[in-house]
Protein backbone atom coordinates (compact mmCIF):
# COMPACT_ATOMS: atom_id res chain seq x y z
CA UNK A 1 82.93 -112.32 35.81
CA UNK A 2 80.06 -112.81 37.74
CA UNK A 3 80.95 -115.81 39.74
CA UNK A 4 79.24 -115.61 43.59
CA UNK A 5 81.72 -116.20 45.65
CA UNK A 6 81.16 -117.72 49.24
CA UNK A 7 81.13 -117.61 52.86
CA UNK A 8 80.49 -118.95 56.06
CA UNK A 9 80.42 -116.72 58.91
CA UNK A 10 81.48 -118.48 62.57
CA UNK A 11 80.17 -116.19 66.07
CA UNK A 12 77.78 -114.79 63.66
CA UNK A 13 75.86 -112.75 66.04
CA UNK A 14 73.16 -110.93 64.07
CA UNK A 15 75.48 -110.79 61.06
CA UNK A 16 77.16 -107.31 61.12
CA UNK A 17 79.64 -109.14 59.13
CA UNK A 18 77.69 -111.40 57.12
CA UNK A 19 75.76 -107.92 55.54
CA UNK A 20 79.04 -106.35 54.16
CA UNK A 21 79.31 -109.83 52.18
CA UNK A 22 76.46 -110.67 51.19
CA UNK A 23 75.99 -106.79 49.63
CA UNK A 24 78.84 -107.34 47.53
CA UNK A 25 77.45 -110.09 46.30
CA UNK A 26 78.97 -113.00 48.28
CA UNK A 27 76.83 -115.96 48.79
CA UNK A 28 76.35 -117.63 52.22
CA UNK A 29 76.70 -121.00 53.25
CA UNK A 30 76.09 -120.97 56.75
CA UNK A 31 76.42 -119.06 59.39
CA UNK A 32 77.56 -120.48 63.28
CA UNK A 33 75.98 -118.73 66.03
CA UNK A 34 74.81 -120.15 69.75
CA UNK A 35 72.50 -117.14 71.04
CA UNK A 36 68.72 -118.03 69.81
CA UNK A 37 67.30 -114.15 68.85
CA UNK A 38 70.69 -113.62 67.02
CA UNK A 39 69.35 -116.34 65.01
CA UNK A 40 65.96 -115.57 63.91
CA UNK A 41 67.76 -111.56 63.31
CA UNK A 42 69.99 -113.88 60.45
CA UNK A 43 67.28 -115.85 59.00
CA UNK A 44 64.96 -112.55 59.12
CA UNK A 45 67.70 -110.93 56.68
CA UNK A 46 68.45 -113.69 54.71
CA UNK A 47 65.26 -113.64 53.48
CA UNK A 48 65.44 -110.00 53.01
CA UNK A 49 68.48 -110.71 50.39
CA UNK A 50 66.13 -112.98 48.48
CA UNK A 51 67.80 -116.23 49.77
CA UNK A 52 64.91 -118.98 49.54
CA UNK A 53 63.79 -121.24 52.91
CA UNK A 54 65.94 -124.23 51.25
CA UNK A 55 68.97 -122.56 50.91
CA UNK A 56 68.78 -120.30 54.55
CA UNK A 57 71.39 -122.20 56.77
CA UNK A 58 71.73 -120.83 59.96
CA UNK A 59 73.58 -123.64 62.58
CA UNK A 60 71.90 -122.78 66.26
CA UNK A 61 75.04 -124.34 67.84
CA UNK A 62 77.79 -124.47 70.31
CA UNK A 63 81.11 -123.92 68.01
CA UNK A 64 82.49 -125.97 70.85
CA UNK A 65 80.83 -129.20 70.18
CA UNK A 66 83.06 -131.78 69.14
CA UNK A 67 80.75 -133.15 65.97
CA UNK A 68 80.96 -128.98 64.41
CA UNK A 69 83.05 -130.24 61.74
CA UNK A 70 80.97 -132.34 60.50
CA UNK A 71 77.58 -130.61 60.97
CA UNK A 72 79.02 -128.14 59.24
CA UNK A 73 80.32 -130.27 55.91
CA UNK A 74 76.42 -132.12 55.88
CA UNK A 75 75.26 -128.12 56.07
CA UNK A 76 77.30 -127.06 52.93
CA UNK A 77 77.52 -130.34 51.27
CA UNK A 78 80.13 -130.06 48.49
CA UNK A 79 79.99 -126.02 48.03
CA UNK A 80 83.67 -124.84 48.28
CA UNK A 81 84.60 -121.91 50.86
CA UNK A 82 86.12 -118.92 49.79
CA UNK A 83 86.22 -116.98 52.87
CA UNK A 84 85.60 -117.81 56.39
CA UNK A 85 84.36 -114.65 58.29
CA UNK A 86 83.46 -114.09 61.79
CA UNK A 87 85.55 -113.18 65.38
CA UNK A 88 84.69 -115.16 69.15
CA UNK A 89 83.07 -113.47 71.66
CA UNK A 90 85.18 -110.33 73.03
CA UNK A 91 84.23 -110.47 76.64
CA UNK A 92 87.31 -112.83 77.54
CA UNK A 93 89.91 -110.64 75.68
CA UNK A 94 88.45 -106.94 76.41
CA UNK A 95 89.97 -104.79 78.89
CA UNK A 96 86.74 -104.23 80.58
CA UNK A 97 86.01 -108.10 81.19
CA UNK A 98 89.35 -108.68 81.89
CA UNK A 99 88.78 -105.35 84.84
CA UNK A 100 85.74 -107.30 86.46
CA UNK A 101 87.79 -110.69 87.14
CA UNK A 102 90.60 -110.48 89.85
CA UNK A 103 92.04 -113.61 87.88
CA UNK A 104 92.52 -111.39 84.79
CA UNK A 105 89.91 -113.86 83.03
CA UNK A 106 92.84 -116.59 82.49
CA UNK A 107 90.33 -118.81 83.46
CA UNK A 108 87.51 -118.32 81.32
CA UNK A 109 86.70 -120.77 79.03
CA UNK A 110 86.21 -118.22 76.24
CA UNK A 111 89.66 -117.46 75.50
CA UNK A 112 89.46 -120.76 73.93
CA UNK A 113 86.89 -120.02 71.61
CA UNK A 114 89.43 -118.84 69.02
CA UNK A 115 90.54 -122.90 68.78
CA UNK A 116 87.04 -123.47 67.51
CA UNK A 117 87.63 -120.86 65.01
CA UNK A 118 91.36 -122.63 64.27
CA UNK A 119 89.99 -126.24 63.62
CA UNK A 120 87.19 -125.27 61.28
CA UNK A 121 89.79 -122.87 59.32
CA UNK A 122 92.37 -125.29 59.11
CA UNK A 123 90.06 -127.88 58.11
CA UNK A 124 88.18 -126.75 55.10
CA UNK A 125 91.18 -124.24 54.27
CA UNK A 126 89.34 -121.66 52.58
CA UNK A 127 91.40 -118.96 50.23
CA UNK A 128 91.39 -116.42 53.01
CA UNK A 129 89.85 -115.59 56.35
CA UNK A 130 88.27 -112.88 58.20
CA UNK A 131 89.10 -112.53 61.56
CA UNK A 132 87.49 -109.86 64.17
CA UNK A 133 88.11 -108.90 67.34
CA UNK A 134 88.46 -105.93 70.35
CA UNK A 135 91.20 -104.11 70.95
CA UNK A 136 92.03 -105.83 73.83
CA UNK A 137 93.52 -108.70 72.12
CA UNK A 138 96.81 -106.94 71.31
CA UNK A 139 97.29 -106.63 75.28
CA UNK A 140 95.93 -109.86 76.61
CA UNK A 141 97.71 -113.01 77.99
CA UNK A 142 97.55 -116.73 77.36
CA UNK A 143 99.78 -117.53 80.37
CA UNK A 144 103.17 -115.86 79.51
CA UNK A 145 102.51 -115.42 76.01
CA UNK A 146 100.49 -112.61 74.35
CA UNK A 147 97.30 -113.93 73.26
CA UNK A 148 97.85 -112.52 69.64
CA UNK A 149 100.90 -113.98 69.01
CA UNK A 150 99.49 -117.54 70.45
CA UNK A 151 96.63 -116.32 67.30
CA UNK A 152 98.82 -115.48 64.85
CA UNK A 153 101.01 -118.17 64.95
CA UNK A 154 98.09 -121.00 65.58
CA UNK A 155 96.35 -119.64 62.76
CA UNK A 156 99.76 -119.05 60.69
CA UNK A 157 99.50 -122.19 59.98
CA UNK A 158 98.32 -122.31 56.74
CA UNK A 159 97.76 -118.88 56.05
CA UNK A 160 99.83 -115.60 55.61
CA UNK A 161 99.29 -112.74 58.07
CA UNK A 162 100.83 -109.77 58.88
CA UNK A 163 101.99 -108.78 62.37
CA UNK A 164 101.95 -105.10 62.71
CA UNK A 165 99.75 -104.34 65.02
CA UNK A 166 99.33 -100.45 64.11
CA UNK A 167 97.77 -102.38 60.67
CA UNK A 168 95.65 -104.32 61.73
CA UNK A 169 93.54 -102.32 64.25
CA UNK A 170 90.61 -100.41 61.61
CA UNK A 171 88.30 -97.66 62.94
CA UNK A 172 84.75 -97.68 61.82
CA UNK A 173 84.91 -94.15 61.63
CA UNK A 174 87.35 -94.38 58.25
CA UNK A 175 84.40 -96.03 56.47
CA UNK A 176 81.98 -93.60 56.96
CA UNK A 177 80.74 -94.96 60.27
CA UNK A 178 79.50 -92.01 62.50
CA UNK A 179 81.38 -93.93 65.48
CA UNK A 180 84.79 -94.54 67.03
CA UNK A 181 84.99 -98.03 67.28
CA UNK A 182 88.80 -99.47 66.72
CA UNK A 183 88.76 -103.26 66.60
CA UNK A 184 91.43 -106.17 65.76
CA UNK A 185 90.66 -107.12 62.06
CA UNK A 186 93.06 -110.25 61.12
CA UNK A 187 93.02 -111.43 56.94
CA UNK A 188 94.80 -114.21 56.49
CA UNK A 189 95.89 -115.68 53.03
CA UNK A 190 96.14 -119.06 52.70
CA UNK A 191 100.34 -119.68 51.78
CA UNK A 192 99.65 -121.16 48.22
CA UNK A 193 98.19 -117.93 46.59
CA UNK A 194 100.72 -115.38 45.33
CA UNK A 195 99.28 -112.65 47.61
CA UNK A 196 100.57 -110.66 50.63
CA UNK A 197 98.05 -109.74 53.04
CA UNK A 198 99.71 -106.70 53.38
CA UNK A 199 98.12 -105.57 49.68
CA UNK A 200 94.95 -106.45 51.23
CA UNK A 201 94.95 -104.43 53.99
CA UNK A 202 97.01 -101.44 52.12
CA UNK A 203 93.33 -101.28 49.85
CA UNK A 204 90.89 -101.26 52.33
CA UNK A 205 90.16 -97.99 51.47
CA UNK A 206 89.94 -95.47 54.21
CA UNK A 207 87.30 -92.82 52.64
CA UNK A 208 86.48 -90.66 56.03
CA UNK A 209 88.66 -88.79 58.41
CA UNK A 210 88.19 -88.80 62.05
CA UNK A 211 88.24 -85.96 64.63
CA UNK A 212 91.76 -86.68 65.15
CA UNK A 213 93.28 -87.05 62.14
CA UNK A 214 95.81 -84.75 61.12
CA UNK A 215 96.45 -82.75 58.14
CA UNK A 216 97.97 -85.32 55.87
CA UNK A 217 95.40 -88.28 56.98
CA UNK A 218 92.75 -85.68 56.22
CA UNK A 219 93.75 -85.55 51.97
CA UNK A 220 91.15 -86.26 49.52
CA UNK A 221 89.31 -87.67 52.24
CA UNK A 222 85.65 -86.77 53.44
CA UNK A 223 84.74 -85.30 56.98
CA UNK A 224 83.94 -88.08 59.80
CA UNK A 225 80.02 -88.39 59.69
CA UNK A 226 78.64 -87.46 63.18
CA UNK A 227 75.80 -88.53 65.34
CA UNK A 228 73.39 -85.61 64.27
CA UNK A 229 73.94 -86.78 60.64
CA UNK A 230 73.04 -90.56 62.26
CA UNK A 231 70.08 -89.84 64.34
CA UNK A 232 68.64 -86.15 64.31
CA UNK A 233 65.71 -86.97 62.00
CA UNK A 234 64.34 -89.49 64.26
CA UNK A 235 61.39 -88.59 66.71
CA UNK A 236 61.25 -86.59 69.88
CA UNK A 237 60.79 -89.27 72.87
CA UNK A 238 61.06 -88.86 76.65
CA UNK A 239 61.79 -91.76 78.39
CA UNK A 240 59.36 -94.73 78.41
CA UNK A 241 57.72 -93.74 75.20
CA UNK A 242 58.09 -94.14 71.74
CA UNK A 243 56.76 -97.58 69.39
CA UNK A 244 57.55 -100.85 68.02
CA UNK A 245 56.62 -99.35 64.74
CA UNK A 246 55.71 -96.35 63.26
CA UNK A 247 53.96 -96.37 60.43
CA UNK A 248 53.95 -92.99 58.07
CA UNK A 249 57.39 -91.83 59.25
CA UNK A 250 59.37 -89.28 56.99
CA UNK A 251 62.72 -87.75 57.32
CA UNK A 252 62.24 -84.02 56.73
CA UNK A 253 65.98 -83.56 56.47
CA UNK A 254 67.98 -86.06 54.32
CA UNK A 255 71.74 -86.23 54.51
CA UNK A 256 74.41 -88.53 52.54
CA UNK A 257 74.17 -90.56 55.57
CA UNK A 258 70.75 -91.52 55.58
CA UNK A 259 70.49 -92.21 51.97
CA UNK A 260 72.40 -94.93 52.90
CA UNK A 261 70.21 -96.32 55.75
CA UNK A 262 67.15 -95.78 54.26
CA UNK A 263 65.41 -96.21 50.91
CA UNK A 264 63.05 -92.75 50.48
CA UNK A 265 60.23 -95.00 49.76
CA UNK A 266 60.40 -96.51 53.16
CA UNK A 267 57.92 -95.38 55.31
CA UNK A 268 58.05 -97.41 58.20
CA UNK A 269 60.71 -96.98 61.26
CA UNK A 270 61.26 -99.62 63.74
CA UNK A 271 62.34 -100.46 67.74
CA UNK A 272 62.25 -96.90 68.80
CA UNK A 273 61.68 -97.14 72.09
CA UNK A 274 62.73 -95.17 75.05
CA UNK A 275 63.99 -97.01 78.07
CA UNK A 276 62.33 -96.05 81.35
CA UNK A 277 64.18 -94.06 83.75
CA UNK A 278 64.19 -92.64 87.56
CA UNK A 279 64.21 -88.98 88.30
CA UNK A 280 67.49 -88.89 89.10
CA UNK A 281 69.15 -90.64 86.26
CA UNK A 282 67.09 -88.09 84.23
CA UNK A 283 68.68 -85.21 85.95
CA UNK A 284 71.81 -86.29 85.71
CA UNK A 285 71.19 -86.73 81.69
CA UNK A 286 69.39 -83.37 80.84
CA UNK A 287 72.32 -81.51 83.18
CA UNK A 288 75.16 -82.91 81.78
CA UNK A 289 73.72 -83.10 77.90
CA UNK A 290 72.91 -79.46 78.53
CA UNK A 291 76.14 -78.18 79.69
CA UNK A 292 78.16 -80.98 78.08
CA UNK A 293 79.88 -82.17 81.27
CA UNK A 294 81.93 -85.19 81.96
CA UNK A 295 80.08 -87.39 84.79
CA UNK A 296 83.27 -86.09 87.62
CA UNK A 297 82.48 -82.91 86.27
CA UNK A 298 78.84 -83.24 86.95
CA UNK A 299 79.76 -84.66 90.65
CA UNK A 300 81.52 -81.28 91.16
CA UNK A 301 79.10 -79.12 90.14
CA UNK A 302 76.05 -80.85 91.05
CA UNK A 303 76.86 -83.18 94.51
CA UNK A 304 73.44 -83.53 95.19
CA UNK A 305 73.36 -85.70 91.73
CA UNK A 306 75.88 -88.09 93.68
CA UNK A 307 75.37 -92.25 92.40
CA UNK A 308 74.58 -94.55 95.72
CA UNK A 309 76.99 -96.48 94.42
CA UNK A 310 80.03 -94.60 95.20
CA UNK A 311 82.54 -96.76 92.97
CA UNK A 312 80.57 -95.38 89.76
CA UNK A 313 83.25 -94.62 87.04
CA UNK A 314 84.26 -91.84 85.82
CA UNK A 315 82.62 -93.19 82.26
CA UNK A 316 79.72 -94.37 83.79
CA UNK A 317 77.81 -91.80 82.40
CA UNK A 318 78.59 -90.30 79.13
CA UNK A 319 77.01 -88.06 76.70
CA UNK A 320 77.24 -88.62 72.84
CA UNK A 321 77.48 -85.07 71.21
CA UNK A 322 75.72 -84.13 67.83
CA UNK A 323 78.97 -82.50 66.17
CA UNK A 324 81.02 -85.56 66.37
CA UNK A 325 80.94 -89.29 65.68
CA UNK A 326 79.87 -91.49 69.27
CA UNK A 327 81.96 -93.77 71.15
CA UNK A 328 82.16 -97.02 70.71
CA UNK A 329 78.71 -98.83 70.65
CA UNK A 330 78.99 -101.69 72.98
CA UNK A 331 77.06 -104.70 74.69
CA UNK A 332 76.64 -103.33 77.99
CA UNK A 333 74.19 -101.46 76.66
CA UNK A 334 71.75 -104.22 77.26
CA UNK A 335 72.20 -103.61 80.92
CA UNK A 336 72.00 -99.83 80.74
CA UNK A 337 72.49 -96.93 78.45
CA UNK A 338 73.92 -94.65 80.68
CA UNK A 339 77.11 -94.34 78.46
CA UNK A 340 75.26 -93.36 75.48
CA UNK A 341 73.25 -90.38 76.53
CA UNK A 342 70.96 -88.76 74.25
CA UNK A 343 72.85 -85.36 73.23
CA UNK A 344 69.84 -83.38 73.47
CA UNK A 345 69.20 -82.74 76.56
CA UNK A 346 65.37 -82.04 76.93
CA UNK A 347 64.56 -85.92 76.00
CA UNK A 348 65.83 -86.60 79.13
CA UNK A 349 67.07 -90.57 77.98
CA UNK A 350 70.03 -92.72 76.74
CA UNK A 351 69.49 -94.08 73.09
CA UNK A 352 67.11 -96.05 71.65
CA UNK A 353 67.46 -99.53 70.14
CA UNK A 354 67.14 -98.21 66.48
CA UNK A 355 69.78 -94.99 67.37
CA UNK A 356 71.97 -97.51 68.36
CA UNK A 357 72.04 -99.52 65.33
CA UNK A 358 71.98 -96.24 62.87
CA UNK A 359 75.61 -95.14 64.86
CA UNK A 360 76.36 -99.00 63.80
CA UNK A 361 75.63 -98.13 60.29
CA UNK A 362 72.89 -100.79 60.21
CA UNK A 363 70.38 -99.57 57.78
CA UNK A 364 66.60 -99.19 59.22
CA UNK A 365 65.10 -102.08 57.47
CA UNK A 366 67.33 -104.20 59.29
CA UNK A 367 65.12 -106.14 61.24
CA UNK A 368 66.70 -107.31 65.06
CA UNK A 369 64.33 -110.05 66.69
CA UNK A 370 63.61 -110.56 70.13
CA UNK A 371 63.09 -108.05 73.24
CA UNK A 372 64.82 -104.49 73.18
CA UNK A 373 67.64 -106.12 75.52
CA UNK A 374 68.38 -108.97 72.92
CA UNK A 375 68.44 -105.88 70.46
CA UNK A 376 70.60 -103.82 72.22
CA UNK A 377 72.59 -106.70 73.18
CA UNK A 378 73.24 -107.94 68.78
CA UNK A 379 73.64 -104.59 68.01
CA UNK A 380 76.30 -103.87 70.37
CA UNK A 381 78.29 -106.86 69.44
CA UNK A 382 78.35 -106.18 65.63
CA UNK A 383 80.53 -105.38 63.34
CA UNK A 384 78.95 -102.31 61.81
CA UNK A 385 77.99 -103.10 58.04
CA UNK A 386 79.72 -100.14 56.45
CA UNK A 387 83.31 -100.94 57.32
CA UNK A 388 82.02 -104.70 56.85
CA UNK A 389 81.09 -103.85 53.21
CA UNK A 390 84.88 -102.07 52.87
CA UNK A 391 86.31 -105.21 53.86
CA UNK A 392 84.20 -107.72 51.70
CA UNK A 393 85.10 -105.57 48.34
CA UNK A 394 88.46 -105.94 48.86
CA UNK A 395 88.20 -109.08 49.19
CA UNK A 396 86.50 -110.02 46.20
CA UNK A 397 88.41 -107.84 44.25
CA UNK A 398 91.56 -109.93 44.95
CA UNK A 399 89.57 -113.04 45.09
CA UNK A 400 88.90 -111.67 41.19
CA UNK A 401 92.61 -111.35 41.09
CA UNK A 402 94.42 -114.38 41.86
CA UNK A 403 91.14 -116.06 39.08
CA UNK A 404 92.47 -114.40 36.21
CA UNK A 405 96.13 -114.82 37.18
């Protein structure tokens, strides 16, 4: 059977999700995605997967606008959906956006974003869906209600889902991910196939342990792969230097991780860059990468390293360490790096645009357009390929199912 099943991918961003699908061999139809560098980063990879200029559809548009329907049927003209990917915007529902607003963010027009994602679904009905989103979800309100029941039970309309929430939170780190990153994944089947979702999620095949798993999650599984095995190889830099492109770079040390984001014949490495930074943000780094201090801790021992700003979090500053996978790559890191310190301590620098995306399992010939902030910025709201990829062969392979039933 070598059917190509299809997609569309809605809040594509710079396709995190979209890369999982099309390496199993989905086809895209189009993708849905307001920011303008996020894109030119799709088209720049669609190209990459050999799609020709007629058939790249990428919809630079407001999912809000009321004609999206129907821009989207002209886009695909009579191609049937199989899967609708993609999750809205995660400010609104995060903990940390919901922190910043005394109002809790009720007010904030992207909590409605999901009914975008609702009407399109519900329209063109596809066999199942793909739904992402942060953590936050399972504790945020819609008034009284719980946002994720308002969700589940707007898009339970047509579809099956489960409602366990233990289930449906996945950690990158289980796919082989060298980060922590837990995040809201909802599948829905649509109620006429003979399918529970639960099977779907129950072979999504967790291949990696994490630093906290125990003894029995640990079984016949491989060790969690860490930052050094992510982003030791790459070059020495000090803050402010480093370039767009290198062009003769090698990896003296290969791993099983970076056979995976690099082909050996590759010579070329791309967008990294060190960030400037002031004399005392690079003391702070080198002293607490070096003795592998917490930021309070750092306050304690070194007062004269005090912030200005005394209401500087505890996890303002943070430093990723080589042995284990990193936190949780995030947005903000268009703003600063400071929570994603470089572990070794004599560069002196939070990461690079390119050791971002490596700890978000996006392989180096991915190509993210625009300025390093409108990098940092797509990378940190992705979905990192690798667990993508786990998601989109399960899919398929129950997509094969319910063909041959």
């Amino acid at each position: 059977m070598n059917k190509k099943y299809t997609f569309i991918d809605l809040f594509a961003g710079c396709g995190g999700l979209s890369e999982g699908f099309y390496r199993t061999k989905f086809k895209s139809l189009t993708h849905v995605e307001i920011d303008h560098y996020a894109c030119k980063t799709l088209k720049t990879r669609m190209k990459y997967f050999g799609y020709p200029e007629e058939q790249i559809s990428i919809l630079e548009k407001d999912i809000t606008d009321k004609n999206i329907i129907q821009t989207i049927k002209d886009e695909i003209k009579n191609e049937q959906i199989d899967v609708i990917v993609g999750g809205p915007p995660c400010q609104s529902f995060s903990s940390l956006g919901r922190a910043k607003d005394e109002k809790g963010m009720k007010n904030d027009p992207r909590n409605y974003l999901f009914e975008s994602y609702e009407s399109i679904l519900n329209h063109f009905k596809p066999k199942f869906f793909v739904f992402e989103n942060v953590m936050g979800l399972l504790t945020a309100k819609l008034g009284k209600d719980k946002t994720v029941n308002v969700i589940l039970k707007r898009l339970g309309k047509n579809y099956k889902l489960i409602n366990e929430a233990d289930k449906m939170v996945l950690n990158s780190c289980n796919y082989g991910v060298p980060q922590i990153r837990k995040r809201v994944i909802l599948i829905g089947v649509r109620k006429d196939i003979n399918l529970k979702p639960e099977d779907i999620y129950s072979s999504i095949e967790k291949t990696y342990y994490t630093p906290v798993s125990n003894k029995e999650e640990r079984l016949n599984k491989k060790k969690y792969v860490t930052v050094s095995d992510a982003i030791k190889d790459l070059p020495f830099l000090k803050p402010s230097q480093g370039e767009k492109e290198i062009n003769n770079y090698q990896v003296n040390k290969w791993n099983p991780y970076l056979n995976k984001m690099r082909s050996k014949k590759n010579k070329i490495l791309l967008d990294h860059v060190s960030r400037g930074h002031n004399q005392d943000d690079r003391n702070r780094y080198r002293e607490m990468s070096k003795n592998k201090w917490t930021f309070k801790e750092l306050l304690e021992k070194k007062p004269d390293l005090k912030h200005d700003k005394q209401r500087v979090f505890g996890n303002s500053y943070v430093v990723q360490f080589w042995d284990k996978p990193s936190r949780t790559i995030i947005a903000h890191l268009y703003k600063d790096g400071n929570q994603f310190i470089h572990p070794d301590y004599k560069q002196e620098r939070t990461l690079t645009a390119r050791e971002a995306a490596r700890l978000q399992s996006f392989p180096d010939d991915f190509i993210f357009e625009g300025s390093r902030t409108q990098q940092y910025k797509q990378i940190g709201n992705a979905v990192p390929p690798l667990m993508s990829e786990s998601i989109a062969k399960c899919i398929k392979f129950f997509l094969q199912e319910i063909e041959n039933v």
